[in-house]
N, C-alpha and C. Protein backbone atom coordinates (compact mmCIF):
# COMPACT_ATOMS: atom_id res chain seq x y z
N UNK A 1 81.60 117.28 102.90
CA UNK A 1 82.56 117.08 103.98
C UNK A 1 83.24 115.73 103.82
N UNK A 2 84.47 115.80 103.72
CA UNK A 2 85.09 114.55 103.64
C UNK A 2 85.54 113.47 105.07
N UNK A 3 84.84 112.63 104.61
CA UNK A 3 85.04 111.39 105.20
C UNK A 3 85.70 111.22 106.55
N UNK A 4 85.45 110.88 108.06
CA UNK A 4 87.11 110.33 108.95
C UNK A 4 87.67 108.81 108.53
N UNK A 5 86.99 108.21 108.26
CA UNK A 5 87.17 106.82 108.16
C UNK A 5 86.74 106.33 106.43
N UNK A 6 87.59 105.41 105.92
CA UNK A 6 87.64 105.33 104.59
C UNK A 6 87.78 103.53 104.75
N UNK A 7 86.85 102.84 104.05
CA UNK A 7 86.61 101.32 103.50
C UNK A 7 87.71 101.12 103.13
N UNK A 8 88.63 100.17 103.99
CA UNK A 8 90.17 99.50 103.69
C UNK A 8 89.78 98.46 102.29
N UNK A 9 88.31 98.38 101.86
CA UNK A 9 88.72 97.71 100.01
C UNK A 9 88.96 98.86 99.28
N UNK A 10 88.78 100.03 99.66
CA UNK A 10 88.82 101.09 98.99
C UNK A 10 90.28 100.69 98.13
N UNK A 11 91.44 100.34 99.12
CA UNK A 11 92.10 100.51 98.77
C UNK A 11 93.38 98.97 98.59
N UNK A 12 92.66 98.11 97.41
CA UNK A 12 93.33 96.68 97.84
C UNK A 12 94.55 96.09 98.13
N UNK A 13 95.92 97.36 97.74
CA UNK A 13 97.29 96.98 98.26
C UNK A 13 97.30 96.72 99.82
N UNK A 14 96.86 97.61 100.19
CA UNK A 14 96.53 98.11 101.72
C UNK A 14 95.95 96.44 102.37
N UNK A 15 94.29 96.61 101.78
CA UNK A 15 93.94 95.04 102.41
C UNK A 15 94.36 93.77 102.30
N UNK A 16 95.01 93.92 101.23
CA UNK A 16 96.14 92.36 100.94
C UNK A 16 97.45 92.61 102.42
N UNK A 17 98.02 93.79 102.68
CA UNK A 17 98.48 93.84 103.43
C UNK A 17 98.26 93.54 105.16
N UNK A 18 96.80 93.93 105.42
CA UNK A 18 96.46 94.22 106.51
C UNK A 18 95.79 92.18 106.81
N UNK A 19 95.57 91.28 105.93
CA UNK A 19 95.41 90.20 105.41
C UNK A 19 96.32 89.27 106.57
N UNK A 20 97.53 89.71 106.38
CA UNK A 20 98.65 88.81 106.06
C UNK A 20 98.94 89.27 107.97
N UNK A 21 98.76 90.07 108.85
CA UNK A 21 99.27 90.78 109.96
C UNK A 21 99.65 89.78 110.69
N UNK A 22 99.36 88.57 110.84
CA UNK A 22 99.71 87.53 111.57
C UNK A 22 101.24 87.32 111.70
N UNK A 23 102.09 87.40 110.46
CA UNK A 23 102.97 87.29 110.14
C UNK A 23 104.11 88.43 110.78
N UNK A 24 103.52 90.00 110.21
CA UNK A 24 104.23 90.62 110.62
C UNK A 24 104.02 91.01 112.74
N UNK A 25 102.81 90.38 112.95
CA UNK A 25 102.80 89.99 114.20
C UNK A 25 103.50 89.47 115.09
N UNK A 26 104.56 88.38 114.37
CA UNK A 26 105.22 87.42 114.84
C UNK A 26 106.64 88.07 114.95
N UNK A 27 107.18 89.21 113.96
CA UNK A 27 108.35 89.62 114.10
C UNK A 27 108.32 90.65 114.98
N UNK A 28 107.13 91.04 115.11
CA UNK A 28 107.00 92.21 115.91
C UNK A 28 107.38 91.82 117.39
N UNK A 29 106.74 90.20 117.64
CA UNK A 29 107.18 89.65 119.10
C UNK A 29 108.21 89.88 119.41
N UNK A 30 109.14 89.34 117.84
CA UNK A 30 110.62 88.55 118.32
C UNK A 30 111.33 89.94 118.15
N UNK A 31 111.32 91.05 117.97
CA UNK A 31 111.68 92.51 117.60
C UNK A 31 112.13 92.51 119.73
N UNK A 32 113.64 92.53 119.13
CA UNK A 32 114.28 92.81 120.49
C UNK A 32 114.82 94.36 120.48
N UNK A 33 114.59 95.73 120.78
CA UNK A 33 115.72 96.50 120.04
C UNK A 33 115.40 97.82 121.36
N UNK A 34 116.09 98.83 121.99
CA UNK A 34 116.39 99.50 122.35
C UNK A 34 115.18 101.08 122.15
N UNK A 35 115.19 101.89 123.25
CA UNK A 35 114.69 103.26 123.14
C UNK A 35 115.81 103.83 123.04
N UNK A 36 116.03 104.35 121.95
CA UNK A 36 117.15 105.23 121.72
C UNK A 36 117.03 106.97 122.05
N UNK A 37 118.12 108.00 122.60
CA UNK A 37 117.81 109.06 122.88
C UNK A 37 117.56 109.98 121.52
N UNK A 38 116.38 109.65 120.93
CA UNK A 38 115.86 110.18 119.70
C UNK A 38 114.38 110.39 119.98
N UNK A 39 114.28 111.51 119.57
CA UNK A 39 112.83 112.02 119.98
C UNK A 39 112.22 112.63 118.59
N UNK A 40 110.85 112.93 118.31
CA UNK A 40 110.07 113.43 117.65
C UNK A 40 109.35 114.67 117.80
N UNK A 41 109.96 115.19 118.79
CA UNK A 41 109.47 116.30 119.09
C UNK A 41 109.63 117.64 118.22
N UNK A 42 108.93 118.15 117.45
CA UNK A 42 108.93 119.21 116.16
C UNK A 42 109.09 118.87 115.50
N UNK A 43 109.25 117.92 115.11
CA UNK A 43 110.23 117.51 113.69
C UNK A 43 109.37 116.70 113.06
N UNK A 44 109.32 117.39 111.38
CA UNK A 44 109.12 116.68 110.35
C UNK A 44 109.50 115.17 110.58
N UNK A 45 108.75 114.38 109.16
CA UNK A 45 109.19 113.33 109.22
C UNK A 45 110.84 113.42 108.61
N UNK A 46 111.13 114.20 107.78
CA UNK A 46 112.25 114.23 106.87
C UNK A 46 113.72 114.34 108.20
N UNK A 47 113.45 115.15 108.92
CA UNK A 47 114.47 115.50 110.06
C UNK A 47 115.00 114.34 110.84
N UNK A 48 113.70 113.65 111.04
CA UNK A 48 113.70 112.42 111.98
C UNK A 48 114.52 111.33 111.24
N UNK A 49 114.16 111.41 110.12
CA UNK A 49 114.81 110.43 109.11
C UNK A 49 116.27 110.94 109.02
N UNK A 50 116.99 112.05 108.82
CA UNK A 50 117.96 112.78 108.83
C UNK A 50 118.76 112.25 110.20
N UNK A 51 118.19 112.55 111.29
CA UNK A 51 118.68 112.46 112.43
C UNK A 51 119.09 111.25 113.06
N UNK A 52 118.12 109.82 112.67
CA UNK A 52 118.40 108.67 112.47
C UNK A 52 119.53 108.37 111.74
N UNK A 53 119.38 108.57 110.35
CA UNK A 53 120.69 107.97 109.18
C UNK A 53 122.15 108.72 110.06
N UNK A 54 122.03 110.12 110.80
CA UNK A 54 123.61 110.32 111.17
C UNK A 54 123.91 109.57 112.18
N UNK A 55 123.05 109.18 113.04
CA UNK A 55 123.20 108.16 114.39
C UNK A 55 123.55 107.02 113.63
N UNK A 56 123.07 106.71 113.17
CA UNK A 56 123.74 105.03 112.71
C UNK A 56 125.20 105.19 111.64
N UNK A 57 124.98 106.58 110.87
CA UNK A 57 126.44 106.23 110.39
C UNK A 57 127.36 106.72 111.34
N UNK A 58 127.21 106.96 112.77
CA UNK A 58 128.22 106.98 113.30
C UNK A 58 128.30 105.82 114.28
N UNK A 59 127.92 104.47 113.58
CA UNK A 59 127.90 103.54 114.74
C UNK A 59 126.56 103.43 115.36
N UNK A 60 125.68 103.82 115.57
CA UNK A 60 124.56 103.88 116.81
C UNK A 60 123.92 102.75 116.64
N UNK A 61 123.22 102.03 117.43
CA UNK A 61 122.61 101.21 117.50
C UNK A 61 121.04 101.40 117.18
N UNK A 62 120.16 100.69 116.44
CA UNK A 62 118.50 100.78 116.17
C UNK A 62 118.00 100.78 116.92
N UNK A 63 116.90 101.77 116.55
CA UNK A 63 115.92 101.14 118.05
C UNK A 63 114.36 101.97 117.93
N UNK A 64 113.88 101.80 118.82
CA UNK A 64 112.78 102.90 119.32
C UNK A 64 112.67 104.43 119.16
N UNK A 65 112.06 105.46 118.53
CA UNK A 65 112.03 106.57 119.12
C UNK A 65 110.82 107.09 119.90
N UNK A 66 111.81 108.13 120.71
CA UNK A 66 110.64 108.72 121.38
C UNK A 66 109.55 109.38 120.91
N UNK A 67 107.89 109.48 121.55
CA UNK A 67 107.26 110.31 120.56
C UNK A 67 107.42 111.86 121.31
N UNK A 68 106.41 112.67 120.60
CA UNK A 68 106.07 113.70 120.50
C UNK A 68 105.04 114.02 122.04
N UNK A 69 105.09 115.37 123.19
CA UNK A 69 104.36 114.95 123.95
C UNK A 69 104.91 115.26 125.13
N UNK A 70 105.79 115.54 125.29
CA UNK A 70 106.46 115.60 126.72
C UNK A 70 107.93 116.01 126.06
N UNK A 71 108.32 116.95 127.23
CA UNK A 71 109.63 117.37 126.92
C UNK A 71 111.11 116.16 127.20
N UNK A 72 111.55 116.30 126.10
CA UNK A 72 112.88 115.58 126.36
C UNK A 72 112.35 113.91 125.61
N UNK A 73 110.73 114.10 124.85
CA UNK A 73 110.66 113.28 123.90
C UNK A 73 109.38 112.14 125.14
N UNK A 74 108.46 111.49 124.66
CA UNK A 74 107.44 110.91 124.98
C UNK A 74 107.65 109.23 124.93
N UNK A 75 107.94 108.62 126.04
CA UNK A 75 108.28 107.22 126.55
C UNK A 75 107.10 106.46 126.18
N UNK A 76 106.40 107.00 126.48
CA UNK A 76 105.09 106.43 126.54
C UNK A 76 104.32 105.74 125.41
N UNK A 77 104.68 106.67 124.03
CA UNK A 77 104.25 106.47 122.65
C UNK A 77 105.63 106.77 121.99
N UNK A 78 106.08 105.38 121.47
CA UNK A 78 107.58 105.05 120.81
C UNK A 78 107.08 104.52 119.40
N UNK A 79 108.19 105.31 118.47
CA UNK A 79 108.27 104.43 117.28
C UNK A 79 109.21 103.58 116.80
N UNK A 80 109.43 102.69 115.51
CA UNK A 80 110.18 102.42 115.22
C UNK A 80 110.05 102.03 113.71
N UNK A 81 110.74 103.45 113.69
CA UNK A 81 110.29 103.25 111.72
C UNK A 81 110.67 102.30 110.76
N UNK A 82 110.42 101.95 109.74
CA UNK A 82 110.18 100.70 109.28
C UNK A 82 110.95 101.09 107.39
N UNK A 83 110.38 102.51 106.97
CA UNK A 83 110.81 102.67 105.99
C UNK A 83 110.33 104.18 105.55
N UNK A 84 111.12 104.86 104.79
CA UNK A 84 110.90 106.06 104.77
C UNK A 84 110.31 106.45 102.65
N UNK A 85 109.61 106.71 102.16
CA UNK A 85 109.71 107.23 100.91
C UNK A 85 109.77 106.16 100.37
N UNK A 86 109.23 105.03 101.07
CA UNK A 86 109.77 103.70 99.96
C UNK A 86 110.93 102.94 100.06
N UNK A 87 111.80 103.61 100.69
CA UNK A 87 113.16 102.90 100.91
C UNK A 87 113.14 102.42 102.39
N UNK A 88 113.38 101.39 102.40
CA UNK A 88 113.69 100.79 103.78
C UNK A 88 114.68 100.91 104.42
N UNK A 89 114.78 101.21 106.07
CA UNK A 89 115.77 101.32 106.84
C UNK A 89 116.79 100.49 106.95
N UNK A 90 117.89 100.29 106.74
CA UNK A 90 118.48 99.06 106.66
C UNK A 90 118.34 98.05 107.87
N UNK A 91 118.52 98.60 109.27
CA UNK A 91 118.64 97.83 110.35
C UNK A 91 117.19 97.48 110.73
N UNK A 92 116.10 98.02 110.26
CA UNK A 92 114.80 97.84 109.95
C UNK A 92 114.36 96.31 109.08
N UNK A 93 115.19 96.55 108.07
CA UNK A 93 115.00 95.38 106.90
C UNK A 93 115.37 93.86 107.75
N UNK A 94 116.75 94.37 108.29
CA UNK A 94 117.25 93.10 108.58
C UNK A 94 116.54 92.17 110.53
N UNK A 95 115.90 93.24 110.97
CA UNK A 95 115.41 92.89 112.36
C UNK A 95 112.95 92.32 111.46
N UNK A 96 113.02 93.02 110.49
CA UNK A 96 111.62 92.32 110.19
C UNK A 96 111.78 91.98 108.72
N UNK A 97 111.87 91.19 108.19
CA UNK A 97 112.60 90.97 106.55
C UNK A 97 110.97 90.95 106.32
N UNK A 98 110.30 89.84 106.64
CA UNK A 98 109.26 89.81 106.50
C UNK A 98 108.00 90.79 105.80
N UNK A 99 107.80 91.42 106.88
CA UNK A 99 107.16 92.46 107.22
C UNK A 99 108.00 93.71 106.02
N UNK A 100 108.85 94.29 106.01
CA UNK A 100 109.55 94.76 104.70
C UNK A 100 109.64 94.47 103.64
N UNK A 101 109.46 93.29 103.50
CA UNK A 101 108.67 92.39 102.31
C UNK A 101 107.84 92.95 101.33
N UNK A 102 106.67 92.79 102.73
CA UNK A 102 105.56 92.85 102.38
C UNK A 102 104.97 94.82 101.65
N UNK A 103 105.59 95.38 102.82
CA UNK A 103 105.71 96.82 102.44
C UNK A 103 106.12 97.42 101.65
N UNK A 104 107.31 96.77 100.45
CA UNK A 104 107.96 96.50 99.74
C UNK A 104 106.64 96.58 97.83
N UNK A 105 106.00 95.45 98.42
CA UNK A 105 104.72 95.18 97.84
C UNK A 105 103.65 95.96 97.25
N UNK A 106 103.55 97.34 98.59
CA UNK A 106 102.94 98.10 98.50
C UNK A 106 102.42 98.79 97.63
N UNK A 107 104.02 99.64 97.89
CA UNK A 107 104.55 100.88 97.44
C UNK A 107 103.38 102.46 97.69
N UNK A 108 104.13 103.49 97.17
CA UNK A 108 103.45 104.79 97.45
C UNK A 108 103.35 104.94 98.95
N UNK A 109 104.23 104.59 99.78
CA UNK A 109 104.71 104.86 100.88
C UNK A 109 105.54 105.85 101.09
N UNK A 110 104.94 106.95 102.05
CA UNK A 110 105.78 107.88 103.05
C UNK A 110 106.36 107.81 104.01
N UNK A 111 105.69 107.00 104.58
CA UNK A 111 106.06 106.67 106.12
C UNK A 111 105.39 104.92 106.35
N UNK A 112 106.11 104.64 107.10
CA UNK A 112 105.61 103.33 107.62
C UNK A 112 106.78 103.01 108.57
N UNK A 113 106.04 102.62 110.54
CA UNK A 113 106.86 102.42 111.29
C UNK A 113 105.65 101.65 111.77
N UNK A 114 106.71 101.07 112.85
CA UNK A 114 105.61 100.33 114.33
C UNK A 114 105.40 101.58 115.29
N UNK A 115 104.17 101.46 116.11
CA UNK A 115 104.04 102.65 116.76
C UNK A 115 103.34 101.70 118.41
N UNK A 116 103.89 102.23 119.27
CA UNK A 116 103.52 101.38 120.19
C UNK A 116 103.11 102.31 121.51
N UNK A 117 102.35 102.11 122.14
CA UNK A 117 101.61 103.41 123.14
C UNK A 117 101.20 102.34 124.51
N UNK A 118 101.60 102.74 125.42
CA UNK A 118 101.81 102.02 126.74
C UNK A 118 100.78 102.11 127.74
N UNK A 119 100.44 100.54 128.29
CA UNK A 119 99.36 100.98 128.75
C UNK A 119 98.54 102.15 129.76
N UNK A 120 97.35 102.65 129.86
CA UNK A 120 97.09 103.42 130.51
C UNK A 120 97.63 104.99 130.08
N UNK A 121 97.64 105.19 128.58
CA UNK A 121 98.73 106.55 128.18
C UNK A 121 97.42 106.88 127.34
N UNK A 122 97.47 107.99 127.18
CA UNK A 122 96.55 108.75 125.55
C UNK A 122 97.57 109.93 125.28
N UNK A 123 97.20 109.99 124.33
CA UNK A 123 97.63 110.97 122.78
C UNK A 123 96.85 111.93 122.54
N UNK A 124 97.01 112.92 122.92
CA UNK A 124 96.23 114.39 123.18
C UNK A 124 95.60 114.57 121.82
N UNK A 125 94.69 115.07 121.23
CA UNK A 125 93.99 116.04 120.23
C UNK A 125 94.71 116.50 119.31
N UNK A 126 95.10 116.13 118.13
CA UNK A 126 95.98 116.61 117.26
C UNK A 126 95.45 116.79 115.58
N UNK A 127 96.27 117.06 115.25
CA UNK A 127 95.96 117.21 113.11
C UNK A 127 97.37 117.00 112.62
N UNK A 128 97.01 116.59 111.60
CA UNK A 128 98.63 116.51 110.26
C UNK A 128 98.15 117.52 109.28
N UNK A 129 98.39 118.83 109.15
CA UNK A 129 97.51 119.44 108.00
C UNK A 129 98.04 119.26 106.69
N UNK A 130 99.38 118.31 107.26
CA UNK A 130 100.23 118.06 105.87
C UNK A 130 99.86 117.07 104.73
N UNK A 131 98.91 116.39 105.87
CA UNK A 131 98.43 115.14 105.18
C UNK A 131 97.29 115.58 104.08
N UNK A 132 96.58 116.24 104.19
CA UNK A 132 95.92 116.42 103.21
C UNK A 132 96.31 117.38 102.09
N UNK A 133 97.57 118.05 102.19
CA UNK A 133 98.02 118.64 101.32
C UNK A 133 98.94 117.93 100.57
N UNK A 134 99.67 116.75 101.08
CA UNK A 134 100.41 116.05 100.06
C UNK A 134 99.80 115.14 99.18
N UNK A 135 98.14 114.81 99.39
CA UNK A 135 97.24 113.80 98.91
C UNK A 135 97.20 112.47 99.90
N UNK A 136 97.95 112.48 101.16
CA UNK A 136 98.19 110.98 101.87
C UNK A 136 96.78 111.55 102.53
N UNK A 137 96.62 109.95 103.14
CA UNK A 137 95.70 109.00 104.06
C UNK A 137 96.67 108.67 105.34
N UNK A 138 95.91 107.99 106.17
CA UNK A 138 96.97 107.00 107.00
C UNK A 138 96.28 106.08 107.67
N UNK A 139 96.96 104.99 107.96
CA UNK A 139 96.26 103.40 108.40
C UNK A 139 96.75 103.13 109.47
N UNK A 140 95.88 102.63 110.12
CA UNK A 140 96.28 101.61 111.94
C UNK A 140 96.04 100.35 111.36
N UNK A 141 97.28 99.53 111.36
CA UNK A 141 96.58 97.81 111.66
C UNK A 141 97.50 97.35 113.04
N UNK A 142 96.56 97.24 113.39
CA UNK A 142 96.82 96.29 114.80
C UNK A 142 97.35 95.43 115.20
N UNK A 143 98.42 95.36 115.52
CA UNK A 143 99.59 94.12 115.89
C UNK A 143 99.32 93.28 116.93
N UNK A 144 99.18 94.29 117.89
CA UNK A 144 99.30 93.30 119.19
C UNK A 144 98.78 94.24 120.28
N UNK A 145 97.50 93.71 121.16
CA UNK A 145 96.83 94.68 122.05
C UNK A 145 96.20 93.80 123.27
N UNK A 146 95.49 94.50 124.19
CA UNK A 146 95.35 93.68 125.12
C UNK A 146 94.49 92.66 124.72
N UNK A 147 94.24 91.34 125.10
CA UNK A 147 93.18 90.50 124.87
C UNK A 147 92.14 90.30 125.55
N UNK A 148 92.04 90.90 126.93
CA UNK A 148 90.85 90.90 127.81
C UNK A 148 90.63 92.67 127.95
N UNK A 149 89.75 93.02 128.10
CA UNK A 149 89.60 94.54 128.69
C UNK A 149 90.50 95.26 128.07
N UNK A 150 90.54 95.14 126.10
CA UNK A 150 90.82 96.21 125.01
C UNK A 150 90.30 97.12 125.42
N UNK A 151 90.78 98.68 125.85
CA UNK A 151 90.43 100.19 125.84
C UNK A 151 91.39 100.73 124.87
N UNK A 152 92.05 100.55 123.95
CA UNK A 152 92.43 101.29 123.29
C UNK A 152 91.80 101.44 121.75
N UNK A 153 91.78 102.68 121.38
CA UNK A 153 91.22 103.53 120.71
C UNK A 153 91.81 104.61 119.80
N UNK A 154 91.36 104.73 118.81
CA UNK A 154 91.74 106.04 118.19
C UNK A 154 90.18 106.17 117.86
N UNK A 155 89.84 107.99 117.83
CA UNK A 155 89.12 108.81 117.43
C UNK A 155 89.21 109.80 116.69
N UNK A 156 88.50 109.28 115.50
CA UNK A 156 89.13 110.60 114.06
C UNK A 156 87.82 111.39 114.45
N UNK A 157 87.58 113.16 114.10
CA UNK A 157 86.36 113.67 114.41
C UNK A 157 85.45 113.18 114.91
N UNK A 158 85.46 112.66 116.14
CA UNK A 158 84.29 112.05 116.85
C UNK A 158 83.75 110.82 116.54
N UNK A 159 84.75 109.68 115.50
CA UNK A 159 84.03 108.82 115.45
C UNK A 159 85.21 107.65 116.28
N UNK A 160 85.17 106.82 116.64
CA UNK A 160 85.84 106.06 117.04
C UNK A 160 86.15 104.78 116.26
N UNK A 161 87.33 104.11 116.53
CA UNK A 161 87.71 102.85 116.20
C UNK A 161 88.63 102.21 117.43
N UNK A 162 88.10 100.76 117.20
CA UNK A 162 88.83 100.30 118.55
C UNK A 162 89.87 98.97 117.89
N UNK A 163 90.97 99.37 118.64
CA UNK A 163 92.37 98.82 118.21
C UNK A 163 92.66 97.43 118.45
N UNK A 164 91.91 96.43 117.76
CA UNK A 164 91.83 94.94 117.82
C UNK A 164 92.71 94.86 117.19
N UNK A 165 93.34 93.24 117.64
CA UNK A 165 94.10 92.64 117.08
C UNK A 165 93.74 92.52 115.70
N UNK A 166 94.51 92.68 114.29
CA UNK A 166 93.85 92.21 113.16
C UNK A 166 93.23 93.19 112.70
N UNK A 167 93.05 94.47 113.15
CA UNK A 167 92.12 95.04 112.54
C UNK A 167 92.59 96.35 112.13
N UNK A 168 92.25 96.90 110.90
CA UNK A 168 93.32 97.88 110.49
C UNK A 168 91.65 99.23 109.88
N UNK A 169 92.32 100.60 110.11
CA UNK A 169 91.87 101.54 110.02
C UNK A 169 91.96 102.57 109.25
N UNK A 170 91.56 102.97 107.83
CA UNK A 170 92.43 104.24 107.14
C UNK A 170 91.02 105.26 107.31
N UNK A 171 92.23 106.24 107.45
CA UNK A 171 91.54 107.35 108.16
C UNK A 171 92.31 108.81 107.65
N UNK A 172 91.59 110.31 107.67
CA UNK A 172 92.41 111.25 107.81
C UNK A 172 92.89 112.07 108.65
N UNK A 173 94.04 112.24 108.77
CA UNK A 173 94.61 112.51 109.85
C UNK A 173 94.97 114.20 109.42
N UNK A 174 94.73 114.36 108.82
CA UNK A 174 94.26 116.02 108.56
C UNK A 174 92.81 116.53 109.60
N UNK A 175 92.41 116.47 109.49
CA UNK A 175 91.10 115.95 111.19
C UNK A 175 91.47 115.53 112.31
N UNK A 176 91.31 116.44 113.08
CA UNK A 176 90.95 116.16 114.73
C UNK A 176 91.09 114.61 115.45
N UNK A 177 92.39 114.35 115.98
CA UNK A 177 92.15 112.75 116.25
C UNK A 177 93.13 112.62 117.48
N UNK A 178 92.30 111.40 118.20
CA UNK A 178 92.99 111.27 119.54
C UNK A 178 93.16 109.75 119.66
N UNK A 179 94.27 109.73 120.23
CA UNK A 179 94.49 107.75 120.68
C UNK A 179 94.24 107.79 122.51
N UNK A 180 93.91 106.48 122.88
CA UNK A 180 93.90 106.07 124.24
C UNK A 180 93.93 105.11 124.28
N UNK A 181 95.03 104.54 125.47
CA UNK A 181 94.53 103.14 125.37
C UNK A 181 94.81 103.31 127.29
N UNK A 182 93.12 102.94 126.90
CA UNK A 182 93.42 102.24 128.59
C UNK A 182 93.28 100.69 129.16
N UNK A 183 93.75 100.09 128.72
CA UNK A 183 94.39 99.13 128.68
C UNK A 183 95.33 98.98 130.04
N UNK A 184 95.37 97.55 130.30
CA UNK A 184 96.67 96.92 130.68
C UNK A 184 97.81 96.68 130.11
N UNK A 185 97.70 96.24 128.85
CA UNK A 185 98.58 95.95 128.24
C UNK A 185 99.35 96.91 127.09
N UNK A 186 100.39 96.79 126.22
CA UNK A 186 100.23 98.00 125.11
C UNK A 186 100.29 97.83 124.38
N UNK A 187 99.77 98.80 123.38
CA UNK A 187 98.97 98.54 121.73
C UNK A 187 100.10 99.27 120.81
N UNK A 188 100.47 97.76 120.23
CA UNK A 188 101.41 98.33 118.78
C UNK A 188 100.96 98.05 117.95
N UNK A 189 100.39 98.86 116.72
CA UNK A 189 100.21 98.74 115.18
C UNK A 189 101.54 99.10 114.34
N UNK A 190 100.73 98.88 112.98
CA UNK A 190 101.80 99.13 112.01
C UNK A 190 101.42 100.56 111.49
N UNK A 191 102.14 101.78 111.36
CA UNK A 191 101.61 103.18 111.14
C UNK A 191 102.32 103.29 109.69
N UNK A 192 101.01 103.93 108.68
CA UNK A 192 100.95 104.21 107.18
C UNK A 192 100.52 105.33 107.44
N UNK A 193 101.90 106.47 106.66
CA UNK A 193 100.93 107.62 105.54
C UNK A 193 101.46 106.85 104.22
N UNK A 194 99.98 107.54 103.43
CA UNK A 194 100.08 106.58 102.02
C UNK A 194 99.39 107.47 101.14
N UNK A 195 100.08 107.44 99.98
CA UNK A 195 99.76 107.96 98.36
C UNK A 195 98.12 107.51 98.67
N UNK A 196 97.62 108.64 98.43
CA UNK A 196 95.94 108.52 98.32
C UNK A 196 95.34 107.42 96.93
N UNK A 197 95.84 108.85 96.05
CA UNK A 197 95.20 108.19 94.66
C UNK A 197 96.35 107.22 94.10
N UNK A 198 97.35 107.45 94.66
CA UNK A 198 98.30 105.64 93.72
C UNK A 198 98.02 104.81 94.13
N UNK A 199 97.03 104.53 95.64
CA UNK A 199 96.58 103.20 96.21
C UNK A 199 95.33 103.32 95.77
N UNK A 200 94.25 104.00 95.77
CA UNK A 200 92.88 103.66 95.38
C UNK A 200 92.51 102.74 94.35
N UNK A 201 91.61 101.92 94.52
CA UNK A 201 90.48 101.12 93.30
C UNK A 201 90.26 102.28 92.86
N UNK A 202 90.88 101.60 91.10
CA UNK A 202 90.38 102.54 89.99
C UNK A 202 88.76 103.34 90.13
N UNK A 203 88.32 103.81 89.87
CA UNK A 203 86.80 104.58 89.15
C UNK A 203 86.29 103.04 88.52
């Protein structure tokens, strides 16, 4: 039976990354930008990405999307993607240079956004069955969360991890997994699906 939770040396691009969060912490503060009427609801990542690039080439402004979760798109749990396939968003690049940088660094990236979930909200019971068919993983590192009376959480098959500042999680998300944060405050990480075997320590 394979694994919910996987040793972030497993994979050392990843922990050189998750290292450095202080930094991309700091842009994440100064990250001024809009909920835009863009939602995630059904949609692939590829669509979302689609649906984004025509909004901005017609002018639109960056921002937030809605998640998945509620009709007319989920307020509650917003993203704001960061880079798609490796290529970075442009208005992305230029609002965290930093932090795109660093991701930059990576590589074998599918996805990578900020994901931010408001306090007192959870994230129902879900699977990616895609994820284990394309070979990806996916990682929580922790940006910014409450500092007194942390309740937020993700739970891959029954095991839990709790969403500290600094502290990052790879996990499969092909498996049964739920977020909560009950919290006061709200919990934004940095969200990775990632090339399994192009990030692993060799054998």
């Amino acid at each position: 039976m394979d694994p919910a939770f996987y040793p972030l040396d497993t994979f050392p691009a990843l922990a050189a990354l998750a290292g450095r969060w202080t930094v991309m912490r700091q842009e994440l503060l100064a990250l001024h930008a809009p909920l835009l009427d863009i939602d995630r609801t059904d949609k692939p990542h590829q669509a979302v990405h689609d649906e984004v690039s025509a909004h901005l080439r017609q002018g639109g402004v960056y921002g937030w999307l809605k998640g998945w979760g509620e009709s007319g798109g989920n307020r509650d749990w917003v993203q704001y993607p960061l880079l798609f396939r490796d290529e970075p968003i442009a208005p992305a690049l230029a609002a965290l240079p930093q932090t795109l940088a660093m991701l930059g660094e990576v590589g074998g990236l599918k996805v990578a956004a900020l994901a931010r979930l408001a306090p007192q909200a959870f994230l129902p019971r879900h699977r990616h069955p895609e994820i284990r068919a394309e070979g990806l993983l996916q990682m929580h590192l922790t940006l910014d969360a409450a500092h007194e009376r942390n309740d937020a959480y993700l739970n891959v098959a029954g095991e839990f991890h709790r969403h500290r500042c600094g502290a990052a999680a790879v996990f499969d998300g092909s498996l049964d997994h739920f977020v909560v944060n009950a919290s006061e405050a709200p919990r934004t990480l940095l969200y990775l699906e990632f090339d399994r075997a192009r990030l692993a320590r060799p054998a």
